[in-house]
Protein backbone atom coordinates (compact mmCIF):
# COMPACT_ATOMS: atom_id res chain seq x y z
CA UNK A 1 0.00 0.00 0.00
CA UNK A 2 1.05 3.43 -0.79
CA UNK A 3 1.96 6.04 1.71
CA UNK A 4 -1.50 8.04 0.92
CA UNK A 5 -4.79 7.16 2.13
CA UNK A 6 -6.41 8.01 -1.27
CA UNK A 7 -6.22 6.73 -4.74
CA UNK A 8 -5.82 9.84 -7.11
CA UNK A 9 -3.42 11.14 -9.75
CA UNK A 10 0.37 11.45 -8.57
CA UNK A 11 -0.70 15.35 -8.83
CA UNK A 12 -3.29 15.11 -6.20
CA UNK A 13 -0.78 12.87 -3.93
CA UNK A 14 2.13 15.09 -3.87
CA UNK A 15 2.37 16.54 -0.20
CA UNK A 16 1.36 20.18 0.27
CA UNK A 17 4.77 21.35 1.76
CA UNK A 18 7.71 20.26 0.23
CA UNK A 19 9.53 19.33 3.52
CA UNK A 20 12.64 18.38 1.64
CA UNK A 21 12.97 21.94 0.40
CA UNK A 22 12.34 23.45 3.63
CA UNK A 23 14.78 21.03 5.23
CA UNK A 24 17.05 22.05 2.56
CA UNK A 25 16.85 25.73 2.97
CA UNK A 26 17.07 25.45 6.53
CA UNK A 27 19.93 23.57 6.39
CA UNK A 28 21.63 26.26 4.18
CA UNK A 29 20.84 28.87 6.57
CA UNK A 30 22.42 27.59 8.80
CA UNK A 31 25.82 26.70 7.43
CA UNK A 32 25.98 29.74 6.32
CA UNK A 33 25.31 31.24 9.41
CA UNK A 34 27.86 29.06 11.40
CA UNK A 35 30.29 30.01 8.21
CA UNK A 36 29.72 34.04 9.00
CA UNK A 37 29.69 33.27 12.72
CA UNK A 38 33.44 31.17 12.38
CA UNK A 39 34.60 33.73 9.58
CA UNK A 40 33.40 36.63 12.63
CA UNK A 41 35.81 34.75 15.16
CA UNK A 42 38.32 34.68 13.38
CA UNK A 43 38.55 37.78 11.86
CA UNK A 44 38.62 39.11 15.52
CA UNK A 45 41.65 36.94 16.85
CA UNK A 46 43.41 37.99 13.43
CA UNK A 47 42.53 41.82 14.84
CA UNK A 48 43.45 40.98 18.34
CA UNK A 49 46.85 39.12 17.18
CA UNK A 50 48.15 41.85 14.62
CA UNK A 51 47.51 44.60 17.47
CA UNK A 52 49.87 42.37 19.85
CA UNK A 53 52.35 41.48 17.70
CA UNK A 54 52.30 45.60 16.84
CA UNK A 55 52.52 46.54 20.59
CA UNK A 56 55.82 44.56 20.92
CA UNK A 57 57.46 46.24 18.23
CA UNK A 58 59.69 48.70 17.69
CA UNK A 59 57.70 51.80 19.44
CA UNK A 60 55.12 49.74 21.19
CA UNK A 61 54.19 49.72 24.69
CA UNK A 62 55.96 46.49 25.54
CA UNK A 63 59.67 48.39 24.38
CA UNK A 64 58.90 51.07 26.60
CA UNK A 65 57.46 50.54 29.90
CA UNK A 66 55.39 53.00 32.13
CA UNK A 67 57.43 53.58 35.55
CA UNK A 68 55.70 55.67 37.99
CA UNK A 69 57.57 56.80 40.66
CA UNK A 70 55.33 56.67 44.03
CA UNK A 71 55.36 59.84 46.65
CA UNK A 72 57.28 57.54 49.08
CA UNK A 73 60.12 56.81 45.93
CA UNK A 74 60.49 60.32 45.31
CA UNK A 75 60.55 61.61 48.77
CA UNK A 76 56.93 63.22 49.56
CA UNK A 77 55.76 65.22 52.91
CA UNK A 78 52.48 64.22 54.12
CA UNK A 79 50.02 66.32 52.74
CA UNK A 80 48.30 69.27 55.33
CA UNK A 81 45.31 67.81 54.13
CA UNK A 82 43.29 66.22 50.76
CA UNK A 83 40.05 66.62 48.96
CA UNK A 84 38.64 64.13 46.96
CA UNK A 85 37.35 64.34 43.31
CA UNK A 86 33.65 64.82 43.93
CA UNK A 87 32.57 62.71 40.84
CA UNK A 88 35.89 60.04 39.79
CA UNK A 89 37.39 59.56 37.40
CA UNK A 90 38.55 62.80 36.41
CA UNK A 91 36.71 64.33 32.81
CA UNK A 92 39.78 66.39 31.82
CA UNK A 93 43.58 66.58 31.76
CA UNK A 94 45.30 69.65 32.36
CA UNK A 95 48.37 69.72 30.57
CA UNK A 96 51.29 71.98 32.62
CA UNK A 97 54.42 72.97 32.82
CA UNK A 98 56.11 73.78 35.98
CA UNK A 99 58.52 76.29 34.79
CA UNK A 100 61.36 75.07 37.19
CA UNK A 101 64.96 73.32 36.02
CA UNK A 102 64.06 69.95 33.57
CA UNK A 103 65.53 67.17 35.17
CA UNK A 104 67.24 63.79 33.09
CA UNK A 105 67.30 61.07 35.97
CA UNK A 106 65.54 59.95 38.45
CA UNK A 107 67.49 61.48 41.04
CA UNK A 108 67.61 64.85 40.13
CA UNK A 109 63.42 64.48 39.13
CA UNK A 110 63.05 63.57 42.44
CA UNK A 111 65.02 66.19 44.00
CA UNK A 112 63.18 68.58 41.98
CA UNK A 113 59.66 67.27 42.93
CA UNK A 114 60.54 67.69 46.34
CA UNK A 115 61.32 70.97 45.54
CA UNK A 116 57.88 72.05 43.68
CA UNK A 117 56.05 70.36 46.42
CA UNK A 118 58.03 72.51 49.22
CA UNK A 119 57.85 75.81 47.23
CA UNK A 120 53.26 74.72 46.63
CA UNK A 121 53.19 73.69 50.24
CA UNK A 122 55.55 76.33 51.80
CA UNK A 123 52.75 78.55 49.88
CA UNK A 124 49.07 78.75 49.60
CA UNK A 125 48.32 74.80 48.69
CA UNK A 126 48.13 71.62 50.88
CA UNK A 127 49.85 69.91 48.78
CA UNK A 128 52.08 69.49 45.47
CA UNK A 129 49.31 70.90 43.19
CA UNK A 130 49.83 68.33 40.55
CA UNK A 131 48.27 65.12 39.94
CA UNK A 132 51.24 63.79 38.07
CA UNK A 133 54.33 65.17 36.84
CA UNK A 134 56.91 64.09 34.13
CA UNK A 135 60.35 64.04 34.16
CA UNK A 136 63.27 64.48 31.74
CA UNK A 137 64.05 60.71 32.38
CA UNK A 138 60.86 59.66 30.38
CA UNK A 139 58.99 58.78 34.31
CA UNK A 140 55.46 59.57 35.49
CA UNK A 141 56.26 60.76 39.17
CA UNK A 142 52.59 60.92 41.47
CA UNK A 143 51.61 64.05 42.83
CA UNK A 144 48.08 63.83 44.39
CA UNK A 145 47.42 60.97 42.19
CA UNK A 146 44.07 59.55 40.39
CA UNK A 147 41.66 60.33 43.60
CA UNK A 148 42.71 63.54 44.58
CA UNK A 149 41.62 67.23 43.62
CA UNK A 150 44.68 69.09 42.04
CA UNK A 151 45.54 72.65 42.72
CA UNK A 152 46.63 73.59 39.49
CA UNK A 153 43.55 75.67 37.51
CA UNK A 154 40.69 76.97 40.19
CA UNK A 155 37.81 76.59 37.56
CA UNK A 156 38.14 72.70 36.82
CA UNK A 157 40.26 71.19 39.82
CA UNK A 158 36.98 69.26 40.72
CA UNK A 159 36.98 67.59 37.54
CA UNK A 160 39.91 67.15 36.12
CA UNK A 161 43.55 65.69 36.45
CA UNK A 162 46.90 68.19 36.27
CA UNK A 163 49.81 67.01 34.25
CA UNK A 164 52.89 68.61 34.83
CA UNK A 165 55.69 68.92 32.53
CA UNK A 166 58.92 69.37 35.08
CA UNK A 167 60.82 72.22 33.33
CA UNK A 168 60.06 75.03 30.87
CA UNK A 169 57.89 75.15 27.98
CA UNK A 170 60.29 76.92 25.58
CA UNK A 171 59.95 76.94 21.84
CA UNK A 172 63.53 76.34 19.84
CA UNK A 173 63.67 77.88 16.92
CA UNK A 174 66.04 76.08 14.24
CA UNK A 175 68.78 78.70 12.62
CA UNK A 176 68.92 76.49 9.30
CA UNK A 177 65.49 77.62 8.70
């Protein structure tokens, strides 16, 4: 016996969804889903893998290391007393200089952080005004840090981060020019 209840023409017995199709199509869907979904994946850990290899390069941030020099490193006083950032982390970066002697080593940064933070604290501020400062000798050295309110600019101290130079800001004109 057939697989149909009814005798008729092969017209009338042919099913009214093709399932095969449908099984079909669906099938393609999702292969090429899964192929989009694997071609996706790894496309991102190509990404990921080129930006490593980049970073440890010549000029990447693996050749040249971020040292910051802590208060206690450099020599700090206590502070007379802090203020917090009302709303962390910090919206802006004030870029400074702190028109003092540059510095090339840690040494003579340090000696010359102590100094800025006597001359601020010796002054008007409780502090060294800065959040951070930057030496000749390619270091970050902390001044109040990420947490603290700076002293550097009155009208955004509360939201923002200072970032000191050490030295002057002088412009050097080449002669050959």
């Amino acid at each position: 016996m057939d697989e149909f209840c009814h005798d008729g023409t092969p017209e009338e017995r042919q099913p009214l969804l093709r399932v095969r199709r449908v099984v079909e199509r669906l099938t393609s869907i999702r292969v090429l889903t899964f192929t989009l979904l694997a071609l996706t994946v790894i496309g991102v850990a190509g990404v990921g893998l080129w930006l490593l290899i980049g970073m440890m390069g010549p000029g990447g941030t693996t050749g040249t290391p971020f040292h910051l020099v802590n208060r206690t490193t450099w020599g700090a006083r206590l502070p007379k007393a802090t203020t917090p950032l009302p709303h962390p982390p910090a919206t802006y970066a004030v870029i400074i200089h702190t028109v003092t002697d540059a510095c090339d080593n840690e040494a003579s940064c340090s000696a010359e952080v102590r100094e800025i933070q006597k001359m601020h604290m010796d002054g008007r501020f409780n502090d060294i005004a800065f959040n951070f400062l930057v030496g000749g000798d390619g270091q970050t050295y902390e001044g109040r840090g990420w947490d603290l309110q700076g002293a550097f600019a009155k009208e955004v101290n509360n939201k923002s981060l200072g970032l000191a130079f050490i030295g002057k800001a002088v412009l050097i004109s080449n002669a050959r020019c």
